[in-house]
Structure formats: structure tokens, C-alpha cells
N, C-alpha and C. Protein backbone atom coordinates (compact mmCIF):
# COMPACT_ATOMS: atom_id res chain seq x y z
N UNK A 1 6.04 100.24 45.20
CA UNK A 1 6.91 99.34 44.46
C UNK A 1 7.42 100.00 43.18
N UNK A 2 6.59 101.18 42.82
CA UNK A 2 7.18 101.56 41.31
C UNK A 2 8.26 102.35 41.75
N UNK A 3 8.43 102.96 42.77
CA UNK A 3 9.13 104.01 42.75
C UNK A 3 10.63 103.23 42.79
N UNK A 4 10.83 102.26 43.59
CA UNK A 4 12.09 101.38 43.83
C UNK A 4 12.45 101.10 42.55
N UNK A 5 11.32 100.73 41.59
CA UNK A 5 11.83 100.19 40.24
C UNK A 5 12.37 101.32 39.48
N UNK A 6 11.67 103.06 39.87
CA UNK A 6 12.51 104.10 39.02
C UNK A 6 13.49 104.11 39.68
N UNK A 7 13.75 104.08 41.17
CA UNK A 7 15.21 104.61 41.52
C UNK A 7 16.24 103.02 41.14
N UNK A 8 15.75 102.28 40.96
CA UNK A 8 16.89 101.31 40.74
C UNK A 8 17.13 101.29 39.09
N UNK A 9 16.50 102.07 37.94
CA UNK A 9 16.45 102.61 36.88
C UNK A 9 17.93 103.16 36.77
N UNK A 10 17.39 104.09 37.93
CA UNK A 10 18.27 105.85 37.60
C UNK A 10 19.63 104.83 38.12
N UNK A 11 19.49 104.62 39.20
CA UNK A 11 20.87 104.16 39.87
C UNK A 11 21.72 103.18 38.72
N UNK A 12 20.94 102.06 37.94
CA UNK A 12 21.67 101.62 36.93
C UNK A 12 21.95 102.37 35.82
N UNK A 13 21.05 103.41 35.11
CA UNK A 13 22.18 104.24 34.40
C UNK A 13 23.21 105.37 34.38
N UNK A 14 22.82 105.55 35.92
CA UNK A 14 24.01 106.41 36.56
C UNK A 14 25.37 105.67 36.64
N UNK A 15 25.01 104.51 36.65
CA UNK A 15 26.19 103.12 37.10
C UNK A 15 26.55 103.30 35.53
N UNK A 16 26.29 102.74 34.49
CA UNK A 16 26.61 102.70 33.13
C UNK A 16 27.33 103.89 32.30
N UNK A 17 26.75 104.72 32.88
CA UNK A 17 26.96 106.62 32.35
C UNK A 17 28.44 106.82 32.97
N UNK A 18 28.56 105.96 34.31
CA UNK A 18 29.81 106.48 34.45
C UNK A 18 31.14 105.52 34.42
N UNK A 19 30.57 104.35 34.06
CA UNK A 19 31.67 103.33 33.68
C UNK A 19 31.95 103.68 31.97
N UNK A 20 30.77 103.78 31.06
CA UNK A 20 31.10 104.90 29.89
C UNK A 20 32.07 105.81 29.47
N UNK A 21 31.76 106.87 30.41
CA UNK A 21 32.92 108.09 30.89
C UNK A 21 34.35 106.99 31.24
N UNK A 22 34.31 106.70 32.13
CA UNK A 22 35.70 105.92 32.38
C UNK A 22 36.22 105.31 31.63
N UNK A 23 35.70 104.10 30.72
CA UNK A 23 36.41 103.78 29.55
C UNK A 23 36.86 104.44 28.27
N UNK A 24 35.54 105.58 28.12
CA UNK A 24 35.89 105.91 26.85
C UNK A 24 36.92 107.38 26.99
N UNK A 25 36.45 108.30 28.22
CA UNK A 25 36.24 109.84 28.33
C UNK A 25 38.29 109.86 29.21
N UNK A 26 38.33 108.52 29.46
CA UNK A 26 39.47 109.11 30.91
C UNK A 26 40.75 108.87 29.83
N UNK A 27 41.26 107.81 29.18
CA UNK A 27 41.89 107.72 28.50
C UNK A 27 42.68 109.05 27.38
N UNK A 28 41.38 109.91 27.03
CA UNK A 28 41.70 110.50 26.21
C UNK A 28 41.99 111.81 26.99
N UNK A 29 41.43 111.94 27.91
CA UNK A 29 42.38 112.98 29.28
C UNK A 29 43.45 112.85 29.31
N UNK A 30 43.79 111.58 29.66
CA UNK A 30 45.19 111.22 29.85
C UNK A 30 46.03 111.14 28.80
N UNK A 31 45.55 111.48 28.08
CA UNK A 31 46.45 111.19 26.72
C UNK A 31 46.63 112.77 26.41
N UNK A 32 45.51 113.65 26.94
CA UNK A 32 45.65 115.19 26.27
C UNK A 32 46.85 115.99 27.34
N UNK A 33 47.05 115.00 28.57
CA UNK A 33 47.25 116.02 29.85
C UNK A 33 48.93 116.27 29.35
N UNK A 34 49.27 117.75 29.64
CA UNK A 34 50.46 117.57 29.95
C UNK A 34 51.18 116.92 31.26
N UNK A 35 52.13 116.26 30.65
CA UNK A 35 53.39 115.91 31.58
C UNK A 35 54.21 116.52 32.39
N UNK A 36 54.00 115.56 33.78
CA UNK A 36 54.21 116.39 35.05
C UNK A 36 55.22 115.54 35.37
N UNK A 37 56.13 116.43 36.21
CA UNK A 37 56.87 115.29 37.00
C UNK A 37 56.87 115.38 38.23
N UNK A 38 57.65 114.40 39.36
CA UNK A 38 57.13 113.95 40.20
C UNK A 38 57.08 115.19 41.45
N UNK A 39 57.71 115.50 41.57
CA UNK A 39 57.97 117.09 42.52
C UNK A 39 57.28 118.34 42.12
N UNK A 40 56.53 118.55 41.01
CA UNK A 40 56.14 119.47 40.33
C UNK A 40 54.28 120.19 40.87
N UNK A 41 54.05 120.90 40.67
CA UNK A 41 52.96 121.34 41.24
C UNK A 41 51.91 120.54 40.26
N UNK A 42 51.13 120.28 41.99
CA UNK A 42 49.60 119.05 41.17
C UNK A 42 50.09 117.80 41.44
N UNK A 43 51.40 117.27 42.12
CA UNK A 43 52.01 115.89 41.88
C UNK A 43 51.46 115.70 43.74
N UNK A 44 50.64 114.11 43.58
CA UNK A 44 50.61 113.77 45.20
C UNK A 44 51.33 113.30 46.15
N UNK A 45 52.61 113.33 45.23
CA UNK A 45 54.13 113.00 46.35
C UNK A 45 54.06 114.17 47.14
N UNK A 46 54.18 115.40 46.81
CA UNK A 46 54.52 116.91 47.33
C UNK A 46 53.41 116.98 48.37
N UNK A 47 52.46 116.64 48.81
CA UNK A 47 51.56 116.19 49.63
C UNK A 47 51.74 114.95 50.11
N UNK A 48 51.82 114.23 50.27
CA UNK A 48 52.13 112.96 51.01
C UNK A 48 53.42 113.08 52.25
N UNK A 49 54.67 113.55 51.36
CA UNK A 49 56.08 113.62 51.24
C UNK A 49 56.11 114.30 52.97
N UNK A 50 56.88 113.76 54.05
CA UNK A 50 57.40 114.33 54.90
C UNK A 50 57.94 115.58 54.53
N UNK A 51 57.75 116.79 55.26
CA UNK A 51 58.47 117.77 55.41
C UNK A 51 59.60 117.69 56.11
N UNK A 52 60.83 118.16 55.73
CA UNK A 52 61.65 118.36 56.44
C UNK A 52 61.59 119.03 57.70
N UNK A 53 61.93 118.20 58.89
CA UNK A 53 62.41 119.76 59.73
C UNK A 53 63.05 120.58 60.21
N UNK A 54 62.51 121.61 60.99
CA UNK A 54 63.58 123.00 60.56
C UNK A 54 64.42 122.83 62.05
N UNK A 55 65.79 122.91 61.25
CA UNK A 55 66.71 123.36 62.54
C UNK A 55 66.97 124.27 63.54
């Protein structure tokens, strides 16, 4: 029984640690990142996006 009570420990501050990160840590990523646009390398249109095909 103890051990369930450490892993349900760890599992809740693994849960907290990373809702943490997300509120506080992602924002300011996004705020540092340079600006991409939509066709540009790293963008997930250019992956998604049908290829043309070849004649």
C-alpha cells in the first residue's frame, strides 16, 4: 500500500511540475521565439500541405 501512495506522490507532482512549466515557462517561449511565417521552414502547413503533382 505504501508504494501506490509514493507512486501516486510522484505522479501528482509530475502532474503540477508540468502544468507549472506550461503556465509560467511556455508563454515566455513564445514570446522569445522568432517569427515564422506560414510556408517557412519549421511551419506544419509545409508538412500537412498536399504536394503537387508532377507532370
Amino acid at each position: 500500500m505504501k508504494s501506490r501512495t509514493v507512486a501516486q506522490f510522484g505522479l501528482t507532482a509530475w502532474f503540477f511540475g508540468n502544468l507549472y512549466e506550461a503556465v509560467v515557462g511556455m508563454p515566455q517561449l513564445l514570446a522569445d521565439a522568432p517569427p515564422r511565417g506560414l510556408l517557412k521552414p519549421g511551419s506544419p502547413v509545409r508538412y500537412y500541405a498536399p504536394r503537387p503533382s508532377p507532370r
